[in-house]
PDB file of N, CA and C in Angstrom:
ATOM      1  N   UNK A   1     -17.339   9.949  43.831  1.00  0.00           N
ATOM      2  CA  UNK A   1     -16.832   9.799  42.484  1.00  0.00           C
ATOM      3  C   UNK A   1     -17.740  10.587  41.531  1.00  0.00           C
ATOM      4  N   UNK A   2     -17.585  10.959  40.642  1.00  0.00           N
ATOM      5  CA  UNK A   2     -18.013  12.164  39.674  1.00  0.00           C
ATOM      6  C   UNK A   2     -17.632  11.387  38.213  1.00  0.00           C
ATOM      7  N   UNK A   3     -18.761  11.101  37.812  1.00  0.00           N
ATOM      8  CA  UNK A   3     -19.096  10.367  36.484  1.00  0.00           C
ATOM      9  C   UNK A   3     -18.495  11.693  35.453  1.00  0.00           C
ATOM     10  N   UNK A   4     -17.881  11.457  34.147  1.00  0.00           N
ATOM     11  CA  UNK A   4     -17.742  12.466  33.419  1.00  0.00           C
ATOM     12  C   UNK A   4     -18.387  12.006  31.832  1.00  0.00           C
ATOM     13  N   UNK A   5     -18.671  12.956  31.918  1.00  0.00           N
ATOM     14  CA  UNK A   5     -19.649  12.823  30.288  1.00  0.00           C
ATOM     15  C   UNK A   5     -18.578  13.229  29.151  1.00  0.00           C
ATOM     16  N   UNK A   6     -19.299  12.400  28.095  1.00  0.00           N
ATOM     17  CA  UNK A   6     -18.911  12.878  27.059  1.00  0.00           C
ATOM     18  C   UNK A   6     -17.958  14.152  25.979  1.00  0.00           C
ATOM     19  N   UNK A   7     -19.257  15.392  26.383  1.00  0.00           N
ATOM     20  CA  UNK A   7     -18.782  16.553  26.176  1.00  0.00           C
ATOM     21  C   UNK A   7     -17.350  16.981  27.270  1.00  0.00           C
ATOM     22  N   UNK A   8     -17.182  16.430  28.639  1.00  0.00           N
ATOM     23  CA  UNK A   8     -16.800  17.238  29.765  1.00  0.00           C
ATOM     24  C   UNK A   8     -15.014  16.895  29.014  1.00  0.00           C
ATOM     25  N   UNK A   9     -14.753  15.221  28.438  1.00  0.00           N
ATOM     26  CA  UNK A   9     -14.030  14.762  28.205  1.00  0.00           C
ATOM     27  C   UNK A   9     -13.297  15.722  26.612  1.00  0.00           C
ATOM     28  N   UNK A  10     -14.291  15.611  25.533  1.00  0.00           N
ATOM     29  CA  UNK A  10     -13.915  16.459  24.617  1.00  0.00           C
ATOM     30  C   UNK A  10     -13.475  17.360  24.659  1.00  0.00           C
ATOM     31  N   UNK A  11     -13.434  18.415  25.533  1.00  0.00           N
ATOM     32  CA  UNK A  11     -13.021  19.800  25.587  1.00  0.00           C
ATOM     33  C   UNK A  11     -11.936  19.827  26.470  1.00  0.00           C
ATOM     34  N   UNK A  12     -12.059  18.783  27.142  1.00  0.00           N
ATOM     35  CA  UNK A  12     -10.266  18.211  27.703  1.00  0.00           C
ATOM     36  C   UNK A  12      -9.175  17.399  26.456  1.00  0.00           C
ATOM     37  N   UNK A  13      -9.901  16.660  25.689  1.00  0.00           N
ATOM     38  CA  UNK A  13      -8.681  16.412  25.152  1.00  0.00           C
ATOM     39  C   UNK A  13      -8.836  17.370  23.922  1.00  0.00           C
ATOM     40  N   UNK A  14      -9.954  18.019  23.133  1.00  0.00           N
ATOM     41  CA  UNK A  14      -9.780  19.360  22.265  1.00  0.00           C
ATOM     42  C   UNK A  14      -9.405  20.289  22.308  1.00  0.00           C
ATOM     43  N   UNK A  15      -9.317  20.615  23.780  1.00  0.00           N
ATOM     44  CA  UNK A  15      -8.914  22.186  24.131  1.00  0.00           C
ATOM     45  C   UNK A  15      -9.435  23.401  23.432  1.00  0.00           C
ATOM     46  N   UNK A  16     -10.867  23.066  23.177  1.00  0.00           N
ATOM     47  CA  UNK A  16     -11.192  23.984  22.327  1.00  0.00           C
ATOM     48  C   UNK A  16     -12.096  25.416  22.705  1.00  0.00           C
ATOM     49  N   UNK A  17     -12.349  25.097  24.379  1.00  0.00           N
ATOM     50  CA  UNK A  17     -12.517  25.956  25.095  1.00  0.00           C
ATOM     51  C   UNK A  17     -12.235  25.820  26.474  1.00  0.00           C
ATOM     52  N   UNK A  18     -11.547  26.940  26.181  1.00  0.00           N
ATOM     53  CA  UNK A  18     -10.434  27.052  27.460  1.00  0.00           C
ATOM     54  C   UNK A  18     -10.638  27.155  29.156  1.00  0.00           C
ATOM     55  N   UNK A  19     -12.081  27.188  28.943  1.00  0.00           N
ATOM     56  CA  UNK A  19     -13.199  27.271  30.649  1.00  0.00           C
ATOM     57  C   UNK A  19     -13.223  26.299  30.989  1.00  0.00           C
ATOM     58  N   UNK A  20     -13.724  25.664  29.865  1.00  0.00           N
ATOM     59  CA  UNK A  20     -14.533  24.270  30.243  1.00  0.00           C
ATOM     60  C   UNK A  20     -12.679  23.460  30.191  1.00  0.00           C
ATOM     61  N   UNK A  21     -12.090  23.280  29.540  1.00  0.00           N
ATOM     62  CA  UNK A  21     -10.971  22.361  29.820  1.00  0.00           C
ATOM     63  C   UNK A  21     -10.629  23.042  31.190  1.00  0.00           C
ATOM     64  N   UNK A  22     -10.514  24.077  31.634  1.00  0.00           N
ATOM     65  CA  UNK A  22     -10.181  24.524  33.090  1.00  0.00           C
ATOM     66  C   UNK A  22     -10.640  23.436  34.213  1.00  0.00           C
ATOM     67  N   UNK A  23     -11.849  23.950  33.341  1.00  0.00           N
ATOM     68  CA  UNK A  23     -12.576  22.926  34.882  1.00  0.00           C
ATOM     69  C   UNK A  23     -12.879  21.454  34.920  1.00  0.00           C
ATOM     70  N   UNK A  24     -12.268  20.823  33.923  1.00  0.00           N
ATOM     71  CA  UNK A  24     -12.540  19.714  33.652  1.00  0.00           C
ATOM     72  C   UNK A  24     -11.166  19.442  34.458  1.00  0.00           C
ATOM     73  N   UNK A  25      -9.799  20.246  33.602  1.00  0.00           N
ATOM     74  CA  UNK A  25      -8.323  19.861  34.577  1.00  0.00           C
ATOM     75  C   UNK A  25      -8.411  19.429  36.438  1.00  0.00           C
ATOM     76  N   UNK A  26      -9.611  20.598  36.354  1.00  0.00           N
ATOM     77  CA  UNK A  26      -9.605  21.155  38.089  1.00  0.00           C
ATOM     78  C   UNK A  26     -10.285  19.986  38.532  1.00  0.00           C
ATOM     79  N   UNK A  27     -11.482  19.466  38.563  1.00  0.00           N
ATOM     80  CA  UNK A  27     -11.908  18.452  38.231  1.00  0.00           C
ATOM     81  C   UNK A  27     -11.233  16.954  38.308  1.00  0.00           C
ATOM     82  N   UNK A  28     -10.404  16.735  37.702  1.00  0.00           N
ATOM     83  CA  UNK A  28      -9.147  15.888  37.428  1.00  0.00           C
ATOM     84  C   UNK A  28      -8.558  15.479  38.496  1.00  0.00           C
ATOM     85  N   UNK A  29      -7.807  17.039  39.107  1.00  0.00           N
ATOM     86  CA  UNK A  29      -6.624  17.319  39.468  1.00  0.00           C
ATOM     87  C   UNK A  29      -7.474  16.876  41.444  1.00  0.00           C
ATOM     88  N   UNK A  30      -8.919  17.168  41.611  1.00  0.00           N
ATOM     89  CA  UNK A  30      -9.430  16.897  43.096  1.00  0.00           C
ATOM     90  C   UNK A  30     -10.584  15.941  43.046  1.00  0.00           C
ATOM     91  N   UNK A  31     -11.035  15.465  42.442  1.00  0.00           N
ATOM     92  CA  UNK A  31     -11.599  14.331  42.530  1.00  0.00           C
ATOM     93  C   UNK A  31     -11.359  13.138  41.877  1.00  0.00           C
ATOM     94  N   UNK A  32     -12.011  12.066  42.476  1.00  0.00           N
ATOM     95  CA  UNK A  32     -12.319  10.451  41.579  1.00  0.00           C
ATOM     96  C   UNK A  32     -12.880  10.544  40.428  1.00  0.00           C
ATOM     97  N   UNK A  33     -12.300  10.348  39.599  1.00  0.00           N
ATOM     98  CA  UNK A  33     -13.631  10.314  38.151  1.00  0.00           C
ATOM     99  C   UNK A  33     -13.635   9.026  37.530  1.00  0.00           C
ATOM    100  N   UNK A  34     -15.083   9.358  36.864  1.00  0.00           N
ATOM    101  CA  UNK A  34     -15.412   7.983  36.491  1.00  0.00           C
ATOM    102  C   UNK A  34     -15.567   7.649  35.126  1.00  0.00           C
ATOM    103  N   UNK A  35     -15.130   6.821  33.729  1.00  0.00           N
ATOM    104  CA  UNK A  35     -15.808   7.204  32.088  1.00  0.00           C
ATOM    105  C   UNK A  35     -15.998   5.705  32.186  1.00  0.00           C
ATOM    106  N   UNK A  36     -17.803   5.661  32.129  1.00  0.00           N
ATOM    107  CA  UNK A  36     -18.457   4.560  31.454  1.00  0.00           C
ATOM    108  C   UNK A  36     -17.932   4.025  30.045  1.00  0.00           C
ATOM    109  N   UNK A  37     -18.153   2.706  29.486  1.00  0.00           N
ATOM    110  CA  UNK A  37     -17.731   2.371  28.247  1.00  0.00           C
ATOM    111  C   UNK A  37     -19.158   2.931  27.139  1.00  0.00           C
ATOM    112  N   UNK A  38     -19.758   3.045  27.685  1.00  0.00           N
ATOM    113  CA  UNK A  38     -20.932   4.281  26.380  1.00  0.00           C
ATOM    114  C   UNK A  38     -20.226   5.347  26.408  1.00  0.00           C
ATOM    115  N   UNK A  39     -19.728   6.509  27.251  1.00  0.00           N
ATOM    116  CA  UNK A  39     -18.819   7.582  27.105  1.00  0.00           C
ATOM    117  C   UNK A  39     -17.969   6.996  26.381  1.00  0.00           C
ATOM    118  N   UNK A  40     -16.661   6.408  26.446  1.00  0.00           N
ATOM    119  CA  UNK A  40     -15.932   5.635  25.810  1.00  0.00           C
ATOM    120  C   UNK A  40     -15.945   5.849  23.929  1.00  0.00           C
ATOM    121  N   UNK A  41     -17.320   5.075  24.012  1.00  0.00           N
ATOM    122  CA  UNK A  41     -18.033   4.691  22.616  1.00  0.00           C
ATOM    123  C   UNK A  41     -18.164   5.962  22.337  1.00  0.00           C
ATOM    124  N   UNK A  42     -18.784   7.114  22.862  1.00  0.00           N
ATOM    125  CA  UNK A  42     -19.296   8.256  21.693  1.00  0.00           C
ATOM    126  C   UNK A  42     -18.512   9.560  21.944  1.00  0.00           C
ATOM    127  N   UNK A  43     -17.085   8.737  22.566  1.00  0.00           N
ATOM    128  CA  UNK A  43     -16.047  10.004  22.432  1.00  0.00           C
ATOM    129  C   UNK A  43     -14.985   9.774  20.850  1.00  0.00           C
ATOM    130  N   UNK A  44     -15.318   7.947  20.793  1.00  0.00           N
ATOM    131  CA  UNK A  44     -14.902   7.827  19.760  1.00  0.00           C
ATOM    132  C   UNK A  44     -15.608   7.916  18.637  1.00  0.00           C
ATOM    133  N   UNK A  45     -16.693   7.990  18.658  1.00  0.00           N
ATOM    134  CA  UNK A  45     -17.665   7.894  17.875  1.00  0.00           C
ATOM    135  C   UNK A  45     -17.084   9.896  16.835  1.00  0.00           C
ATOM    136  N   UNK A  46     -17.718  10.470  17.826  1.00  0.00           N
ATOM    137  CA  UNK A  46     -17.812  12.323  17.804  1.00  0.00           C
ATOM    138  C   UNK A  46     -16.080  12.423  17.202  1.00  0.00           C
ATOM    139  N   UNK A  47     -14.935  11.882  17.866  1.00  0.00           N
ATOM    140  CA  UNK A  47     -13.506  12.299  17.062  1.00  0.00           C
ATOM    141  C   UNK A  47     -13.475  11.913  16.028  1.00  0.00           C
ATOM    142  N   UNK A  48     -13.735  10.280  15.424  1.00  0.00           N
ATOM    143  CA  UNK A  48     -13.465   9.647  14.013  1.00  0.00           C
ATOM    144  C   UNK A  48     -14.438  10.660  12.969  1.00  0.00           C
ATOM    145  N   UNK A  49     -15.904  10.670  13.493  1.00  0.00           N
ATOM    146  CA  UNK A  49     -16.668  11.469  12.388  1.00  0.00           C
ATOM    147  C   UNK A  49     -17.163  12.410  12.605  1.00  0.00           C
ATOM    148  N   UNK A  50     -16.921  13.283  13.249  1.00  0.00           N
ATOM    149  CA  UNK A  50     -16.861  14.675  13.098  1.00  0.00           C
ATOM    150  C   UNK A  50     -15.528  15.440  13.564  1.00  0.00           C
ATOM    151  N   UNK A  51     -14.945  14.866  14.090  1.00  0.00           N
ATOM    152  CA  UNK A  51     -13.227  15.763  14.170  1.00  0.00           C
ATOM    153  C   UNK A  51     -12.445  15.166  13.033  1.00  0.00           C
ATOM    154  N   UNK A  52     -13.090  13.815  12.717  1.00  0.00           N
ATOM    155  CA  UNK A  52     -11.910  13.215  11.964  1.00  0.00           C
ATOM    156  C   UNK A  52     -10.381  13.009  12.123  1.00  0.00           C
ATOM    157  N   UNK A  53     -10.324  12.682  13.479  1.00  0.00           N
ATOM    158  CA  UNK A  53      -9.351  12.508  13.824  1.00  0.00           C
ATOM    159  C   UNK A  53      -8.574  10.536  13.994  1.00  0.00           C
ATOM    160  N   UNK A  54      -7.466  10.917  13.510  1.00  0.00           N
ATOM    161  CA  UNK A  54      -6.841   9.440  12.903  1.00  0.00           C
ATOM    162  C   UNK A  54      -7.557   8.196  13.889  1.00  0.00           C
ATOM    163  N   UNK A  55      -7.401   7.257  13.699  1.00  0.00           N
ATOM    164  CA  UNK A  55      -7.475   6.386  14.402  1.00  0.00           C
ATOM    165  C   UNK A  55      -6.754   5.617  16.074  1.00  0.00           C
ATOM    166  N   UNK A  56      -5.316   5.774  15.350  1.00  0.00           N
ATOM    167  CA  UNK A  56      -4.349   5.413  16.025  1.00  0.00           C
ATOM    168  C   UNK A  56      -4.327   6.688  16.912  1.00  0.00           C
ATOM    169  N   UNK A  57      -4.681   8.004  16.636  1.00  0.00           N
ATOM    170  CA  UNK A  57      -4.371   9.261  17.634  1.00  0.00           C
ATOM    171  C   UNK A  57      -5.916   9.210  18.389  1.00  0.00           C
ATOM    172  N   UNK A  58      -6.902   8.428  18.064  1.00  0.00           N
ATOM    173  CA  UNK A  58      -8.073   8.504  18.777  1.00  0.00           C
ATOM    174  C   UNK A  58      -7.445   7.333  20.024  1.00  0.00           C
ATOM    175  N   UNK A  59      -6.959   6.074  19.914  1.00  0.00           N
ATOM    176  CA  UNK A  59      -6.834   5.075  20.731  1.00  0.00           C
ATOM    177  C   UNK A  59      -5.456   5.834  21.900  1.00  0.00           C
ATOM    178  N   UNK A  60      -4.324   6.063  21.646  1.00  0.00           N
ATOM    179  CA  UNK A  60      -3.644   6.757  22.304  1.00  0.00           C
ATOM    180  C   UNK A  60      -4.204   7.846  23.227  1.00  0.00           C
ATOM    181  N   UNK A  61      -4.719   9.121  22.281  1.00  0.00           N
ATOM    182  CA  UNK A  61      -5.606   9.877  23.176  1.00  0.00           C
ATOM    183  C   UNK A  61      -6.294   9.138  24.647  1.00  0.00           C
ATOM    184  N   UNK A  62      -7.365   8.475  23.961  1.00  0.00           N
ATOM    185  CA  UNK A  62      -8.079   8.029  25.287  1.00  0.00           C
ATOM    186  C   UNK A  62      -7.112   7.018  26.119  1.00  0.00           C
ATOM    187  N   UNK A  63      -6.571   6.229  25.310  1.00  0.00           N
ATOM    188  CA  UNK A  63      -5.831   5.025  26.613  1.00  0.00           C
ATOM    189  C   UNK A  63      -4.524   6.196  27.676  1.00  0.00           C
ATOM    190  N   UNK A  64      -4.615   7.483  27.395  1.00  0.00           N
ATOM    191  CA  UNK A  64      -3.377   7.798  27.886  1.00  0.00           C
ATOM    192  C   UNK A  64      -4.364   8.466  29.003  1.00  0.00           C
ATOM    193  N   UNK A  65      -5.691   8.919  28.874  1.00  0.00           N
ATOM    194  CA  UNK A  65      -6.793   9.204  29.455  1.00  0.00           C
ATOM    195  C   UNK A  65      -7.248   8.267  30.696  1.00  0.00           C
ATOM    196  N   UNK A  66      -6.771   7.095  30.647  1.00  0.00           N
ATOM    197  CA  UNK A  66      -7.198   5.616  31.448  1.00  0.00           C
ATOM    198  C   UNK A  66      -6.193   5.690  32.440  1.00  0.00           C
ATOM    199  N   UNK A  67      -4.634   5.969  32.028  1.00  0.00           N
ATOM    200  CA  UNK A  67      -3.531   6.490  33.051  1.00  0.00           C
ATOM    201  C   UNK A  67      -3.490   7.314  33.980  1.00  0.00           C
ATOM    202  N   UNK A  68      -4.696   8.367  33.747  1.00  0.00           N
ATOM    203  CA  UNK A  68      -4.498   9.300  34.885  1.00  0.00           C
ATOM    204  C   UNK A  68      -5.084   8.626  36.009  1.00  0.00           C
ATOM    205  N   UNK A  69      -3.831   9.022  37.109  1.00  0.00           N
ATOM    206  CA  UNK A  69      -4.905   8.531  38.394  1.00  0.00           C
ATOM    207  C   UNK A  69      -6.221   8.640  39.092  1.00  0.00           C
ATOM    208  N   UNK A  70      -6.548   9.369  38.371  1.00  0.00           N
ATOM    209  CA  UNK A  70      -8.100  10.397  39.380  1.00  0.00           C
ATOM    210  C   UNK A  70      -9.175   9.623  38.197  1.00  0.00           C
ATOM    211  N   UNK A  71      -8.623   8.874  37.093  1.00  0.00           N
ATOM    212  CA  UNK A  71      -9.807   8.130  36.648  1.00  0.00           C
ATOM    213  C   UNK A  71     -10.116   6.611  36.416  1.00  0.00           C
ATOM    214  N   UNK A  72     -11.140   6.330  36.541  1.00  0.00           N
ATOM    215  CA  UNK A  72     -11.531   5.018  36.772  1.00  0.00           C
ATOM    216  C   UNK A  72     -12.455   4.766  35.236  1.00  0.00           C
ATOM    217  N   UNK A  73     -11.881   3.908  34.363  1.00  0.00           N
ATOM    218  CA  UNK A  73     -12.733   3.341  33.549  1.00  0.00           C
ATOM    219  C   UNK A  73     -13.275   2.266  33.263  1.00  0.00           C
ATOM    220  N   UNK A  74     -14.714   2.489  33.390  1.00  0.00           N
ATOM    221  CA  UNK A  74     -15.240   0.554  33.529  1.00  0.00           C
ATOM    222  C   UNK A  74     -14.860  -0.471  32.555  1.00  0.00           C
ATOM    223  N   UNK A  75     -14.297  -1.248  32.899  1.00  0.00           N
ATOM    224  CA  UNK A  75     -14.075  -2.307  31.798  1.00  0.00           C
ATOM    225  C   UNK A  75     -12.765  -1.819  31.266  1.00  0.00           C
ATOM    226  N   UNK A  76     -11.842  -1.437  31.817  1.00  0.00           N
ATOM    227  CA  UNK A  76     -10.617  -0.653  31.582  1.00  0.00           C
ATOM    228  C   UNK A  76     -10.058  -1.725  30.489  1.00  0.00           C
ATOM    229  N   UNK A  77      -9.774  -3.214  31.041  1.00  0.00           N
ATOM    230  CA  UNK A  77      -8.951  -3.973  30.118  1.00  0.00           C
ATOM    231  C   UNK A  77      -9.900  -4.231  29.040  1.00  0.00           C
ATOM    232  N   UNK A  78     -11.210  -4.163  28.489  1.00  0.00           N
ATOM    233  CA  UNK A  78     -11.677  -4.377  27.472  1.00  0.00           C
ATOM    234  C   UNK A  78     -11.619  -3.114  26.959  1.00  0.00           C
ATOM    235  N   UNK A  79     -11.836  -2.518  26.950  1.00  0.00           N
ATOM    236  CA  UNK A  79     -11.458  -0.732  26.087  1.00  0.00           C
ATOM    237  C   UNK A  79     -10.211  -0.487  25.826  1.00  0.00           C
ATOM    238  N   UNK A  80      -9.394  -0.666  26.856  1.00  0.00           N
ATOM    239  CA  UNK A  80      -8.037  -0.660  26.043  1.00  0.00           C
ATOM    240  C   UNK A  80      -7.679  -1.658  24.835  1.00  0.00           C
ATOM    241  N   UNK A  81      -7.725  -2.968  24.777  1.00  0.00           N
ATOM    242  CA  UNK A  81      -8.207  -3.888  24.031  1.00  0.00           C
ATOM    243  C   UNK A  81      -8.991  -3.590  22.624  1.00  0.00           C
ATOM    244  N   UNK A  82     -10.193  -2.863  22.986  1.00  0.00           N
ATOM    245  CA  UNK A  82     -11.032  -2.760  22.091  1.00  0.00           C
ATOM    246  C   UNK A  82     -10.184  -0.956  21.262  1.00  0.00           C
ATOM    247  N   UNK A  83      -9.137  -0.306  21.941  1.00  0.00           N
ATOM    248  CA  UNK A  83      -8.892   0.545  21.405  1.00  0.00           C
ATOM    249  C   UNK A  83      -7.845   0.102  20.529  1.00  0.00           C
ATOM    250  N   UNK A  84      -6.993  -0.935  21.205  1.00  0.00           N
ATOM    251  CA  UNK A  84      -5.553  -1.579  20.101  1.00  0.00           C
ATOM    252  C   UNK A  84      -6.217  -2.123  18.718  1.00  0.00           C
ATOM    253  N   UNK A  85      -7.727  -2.377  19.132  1.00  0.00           N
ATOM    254  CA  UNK A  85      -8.375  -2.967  17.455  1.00  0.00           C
ATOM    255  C   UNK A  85      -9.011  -1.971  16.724  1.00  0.00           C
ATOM    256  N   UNK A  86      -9.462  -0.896  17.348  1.00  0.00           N
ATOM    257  CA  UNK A  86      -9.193  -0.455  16.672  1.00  0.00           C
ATOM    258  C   UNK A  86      -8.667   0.758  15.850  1.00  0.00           C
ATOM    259  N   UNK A  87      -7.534   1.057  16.406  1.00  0.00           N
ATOM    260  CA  UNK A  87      -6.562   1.608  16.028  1.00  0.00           C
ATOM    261  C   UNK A  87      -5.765   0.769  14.683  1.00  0.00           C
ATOM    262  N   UNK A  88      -5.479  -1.100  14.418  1.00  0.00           N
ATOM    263  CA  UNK A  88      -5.627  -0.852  13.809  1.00  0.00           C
ATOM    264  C   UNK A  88      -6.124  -2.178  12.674  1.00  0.00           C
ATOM    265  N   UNK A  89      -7.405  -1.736  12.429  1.00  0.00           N
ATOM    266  CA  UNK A  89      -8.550  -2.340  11.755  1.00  0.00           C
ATOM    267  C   UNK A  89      -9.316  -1.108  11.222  1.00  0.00           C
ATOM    268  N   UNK A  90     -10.869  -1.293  10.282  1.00  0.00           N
ATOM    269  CA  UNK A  90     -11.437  -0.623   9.968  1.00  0.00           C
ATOM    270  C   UNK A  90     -12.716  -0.902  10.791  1.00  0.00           C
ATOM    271  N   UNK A  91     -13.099  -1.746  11.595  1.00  0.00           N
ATOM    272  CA  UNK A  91     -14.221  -2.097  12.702  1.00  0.00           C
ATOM    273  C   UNK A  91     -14.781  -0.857  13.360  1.00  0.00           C
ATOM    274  N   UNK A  92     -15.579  -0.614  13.662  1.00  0.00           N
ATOM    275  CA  UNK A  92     -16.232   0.463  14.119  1.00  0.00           C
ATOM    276  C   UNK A  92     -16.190  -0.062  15.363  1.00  0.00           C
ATOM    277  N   UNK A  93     -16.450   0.752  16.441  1.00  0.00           N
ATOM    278  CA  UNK A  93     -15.635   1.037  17.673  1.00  0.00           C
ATOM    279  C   UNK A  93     -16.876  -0.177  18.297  1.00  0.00           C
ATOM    280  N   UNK A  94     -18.177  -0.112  18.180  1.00  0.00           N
ATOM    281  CA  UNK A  94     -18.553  -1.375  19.089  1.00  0.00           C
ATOM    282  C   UNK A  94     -18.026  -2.366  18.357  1.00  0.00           C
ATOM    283  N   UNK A  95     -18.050  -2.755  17.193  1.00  0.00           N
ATOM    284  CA  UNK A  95     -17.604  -3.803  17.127  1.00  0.00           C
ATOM    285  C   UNK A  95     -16.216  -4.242  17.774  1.00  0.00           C
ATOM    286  N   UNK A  96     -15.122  -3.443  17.641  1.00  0.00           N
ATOM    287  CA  UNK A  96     -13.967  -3.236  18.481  1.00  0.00           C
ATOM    288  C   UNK A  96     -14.588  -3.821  20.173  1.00  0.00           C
ATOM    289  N   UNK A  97     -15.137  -3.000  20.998  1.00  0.00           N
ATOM    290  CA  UNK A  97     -15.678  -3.472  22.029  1.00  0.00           C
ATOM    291  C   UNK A  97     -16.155  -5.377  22.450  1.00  0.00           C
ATOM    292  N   UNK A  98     -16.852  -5.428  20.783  1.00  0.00           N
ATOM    293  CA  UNK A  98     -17.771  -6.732  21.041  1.00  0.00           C
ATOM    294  C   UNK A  98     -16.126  -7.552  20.773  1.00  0.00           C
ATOM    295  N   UNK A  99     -14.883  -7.667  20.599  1.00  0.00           N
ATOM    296  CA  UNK A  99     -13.359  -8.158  20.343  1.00  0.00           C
ATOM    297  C   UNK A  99     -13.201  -8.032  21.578  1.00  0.00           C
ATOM    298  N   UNK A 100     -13.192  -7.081  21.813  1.00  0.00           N
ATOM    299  CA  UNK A 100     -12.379  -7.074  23.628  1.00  0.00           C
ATOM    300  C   UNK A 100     -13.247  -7.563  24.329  1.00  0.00           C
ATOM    301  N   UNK A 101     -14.300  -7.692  24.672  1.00  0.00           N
ATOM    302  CA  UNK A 101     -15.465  -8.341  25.490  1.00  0.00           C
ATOM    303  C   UNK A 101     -14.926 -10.396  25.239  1.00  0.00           C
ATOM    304  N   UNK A 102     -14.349 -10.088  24.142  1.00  0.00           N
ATOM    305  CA  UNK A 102     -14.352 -11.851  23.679  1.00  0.00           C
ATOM    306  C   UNK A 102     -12.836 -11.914  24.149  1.00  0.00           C
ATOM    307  N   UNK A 103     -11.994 -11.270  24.072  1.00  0.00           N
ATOM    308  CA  UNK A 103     -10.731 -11.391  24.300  1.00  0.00           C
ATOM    309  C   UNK A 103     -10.271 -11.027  25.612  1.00  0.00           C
ATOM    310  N   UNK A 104     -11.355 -10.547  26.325  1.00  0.00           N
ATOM    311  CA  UNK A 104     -10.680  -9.847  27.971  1.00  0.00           C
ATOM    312  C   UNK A 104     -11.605 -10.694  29.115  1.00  0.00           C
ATOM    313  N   UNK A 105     -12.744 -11.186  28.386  1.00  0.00           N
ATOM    314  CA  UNK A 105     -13.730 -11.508  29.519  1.00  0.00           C
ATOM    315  C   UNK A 105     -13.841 -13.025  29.065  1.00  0.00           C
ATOM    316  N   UNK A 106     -13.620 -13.898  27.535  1.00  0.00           N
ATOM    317  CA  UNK A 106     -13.981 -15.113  27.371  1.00  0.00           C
ATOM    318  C   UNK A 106     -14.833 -14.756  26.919  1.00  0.00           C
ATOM    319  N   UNK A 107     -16.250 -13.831  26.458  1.00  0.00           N
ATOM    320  CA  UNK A 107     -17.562 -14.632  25.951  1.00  0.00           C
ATOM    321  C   UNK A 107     -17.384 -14.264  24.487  1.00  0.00           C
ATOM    322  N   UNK A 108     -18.471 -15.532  23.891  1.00  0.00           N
ATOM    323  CA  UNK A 108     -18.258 -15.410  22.779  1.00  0.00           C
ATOM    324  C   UNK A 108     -19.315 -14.254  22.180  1.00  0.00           C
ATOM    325  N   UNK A 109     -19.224 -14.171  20.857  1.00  0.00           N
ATOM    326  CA  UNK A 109     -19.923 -13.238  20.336  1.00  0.00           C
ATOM    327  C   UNK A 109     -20.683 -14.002  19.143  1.00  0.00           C
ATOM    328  N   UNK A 110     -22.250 -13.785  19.039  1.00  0.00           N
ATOM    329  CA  UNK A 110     -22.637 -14.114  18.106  1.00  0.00           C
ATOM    330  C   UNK A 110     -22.949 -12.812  17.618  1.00  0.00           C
ATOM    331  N   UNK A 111     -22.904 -13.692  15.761  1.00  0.00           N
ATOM    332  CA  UNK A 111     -22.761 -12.562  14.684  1.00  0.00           C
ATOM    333  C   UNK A 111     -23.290 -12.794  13.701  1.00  0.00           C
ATOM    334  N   UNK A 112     -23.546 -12.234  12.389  1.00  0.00           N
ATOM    335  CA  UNK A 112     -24.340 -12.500  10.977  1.00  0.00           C
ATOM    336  C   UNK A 112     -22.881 -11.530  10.314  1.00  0.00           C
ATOM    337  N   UNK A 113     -22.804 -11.107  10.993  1.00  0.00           N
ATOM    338  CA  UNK A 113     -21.180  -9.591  10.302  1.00  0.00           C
ATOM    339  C   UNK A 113     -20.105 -11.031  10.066  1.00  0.00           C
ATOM    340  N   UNK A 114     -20.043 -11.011   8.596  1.00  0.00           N
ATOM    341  CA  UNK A 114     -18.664 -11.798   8.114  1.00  0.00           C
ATOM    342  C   UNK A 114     -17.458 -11.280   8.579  1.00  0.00           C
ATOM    343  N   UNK A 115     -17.397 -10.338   8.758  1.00  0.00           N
ATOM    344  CA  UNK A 115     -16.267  -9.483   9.002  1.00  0.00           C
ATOM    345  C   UNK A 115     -15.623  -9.824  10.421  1.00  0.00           C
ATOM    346  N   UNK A 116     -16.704  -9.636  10.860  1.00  0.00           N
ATOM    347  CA  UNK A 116     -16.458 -10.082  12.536  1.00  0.00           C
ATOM    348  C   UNK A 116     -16.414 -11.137  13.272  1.00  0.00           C
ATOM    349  N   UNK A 117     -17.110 -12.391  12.413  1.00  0.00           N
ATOM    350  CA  UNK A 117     -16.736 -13.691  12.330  1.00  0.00           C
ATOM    351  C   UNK A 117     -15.130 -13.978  12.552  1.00  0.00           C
ATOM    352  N   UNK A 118     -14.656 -13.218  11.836  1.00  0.00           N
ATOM    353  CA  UNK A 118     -12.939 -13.705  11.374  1.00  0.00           C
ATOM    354  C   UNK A 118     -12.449 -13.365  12.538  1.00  0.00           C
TER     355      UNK A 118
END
């Protein structure tokens, strides 16, 4: 299995250079791959504030990313979860995470964030 980073993922769903999405497809298309929920976190992190890309097109993007067969994402039902919140809320993506962790696994979350209380 072949862990994929961050960057390897961006330039697959940016297409912003056409090598590296090559070989990321190729990649794809013959091995197991793997996206940790820290990848996860700072793919969303890098689209919202520096691509600026919508919310709802950041959660789609990646959950349609979770469909392909050749990848395996840890904690699949809490990331998807944590992507439906936030897609749509204003929560920043761990906090999103620390929702799905409470909503997919049972634990609770302690907090001082009013926000996240609710």
């Amino acid at each position: 299995m072949v862990i994929l980073d961050t960057n390897a993922i961006l330039r697959f769903i940016l297409r912003d250079n056409q090598a590296m999405e090559d070989e990321v497809k190729l990649l794809l298309s013959s091995n197991a791959c793997f996206i940790p929920v820290e990848v996860v976190a700072e793919i969303v992190y890098v689209l919202s504030k520096i691509y600026v890309v919508e919310r709802n097109v950041i959660a789609k993007t990646i959950s349609d990313i979770t469909k392909l067969s050749s990848v395996t994402v840890a904690q699949k039902d809490v990331v998807l979860h944590s992507l439906d919140v936030f897609a749509s809320t204003t929560f920043d993506f761990v906090d999103c995470l620390l929702i799905g962790y409470s909503k997919e696994q049972q634990y609770s979350v302690f907090t001082f964030d009013r926000k996240l209380q609710r």
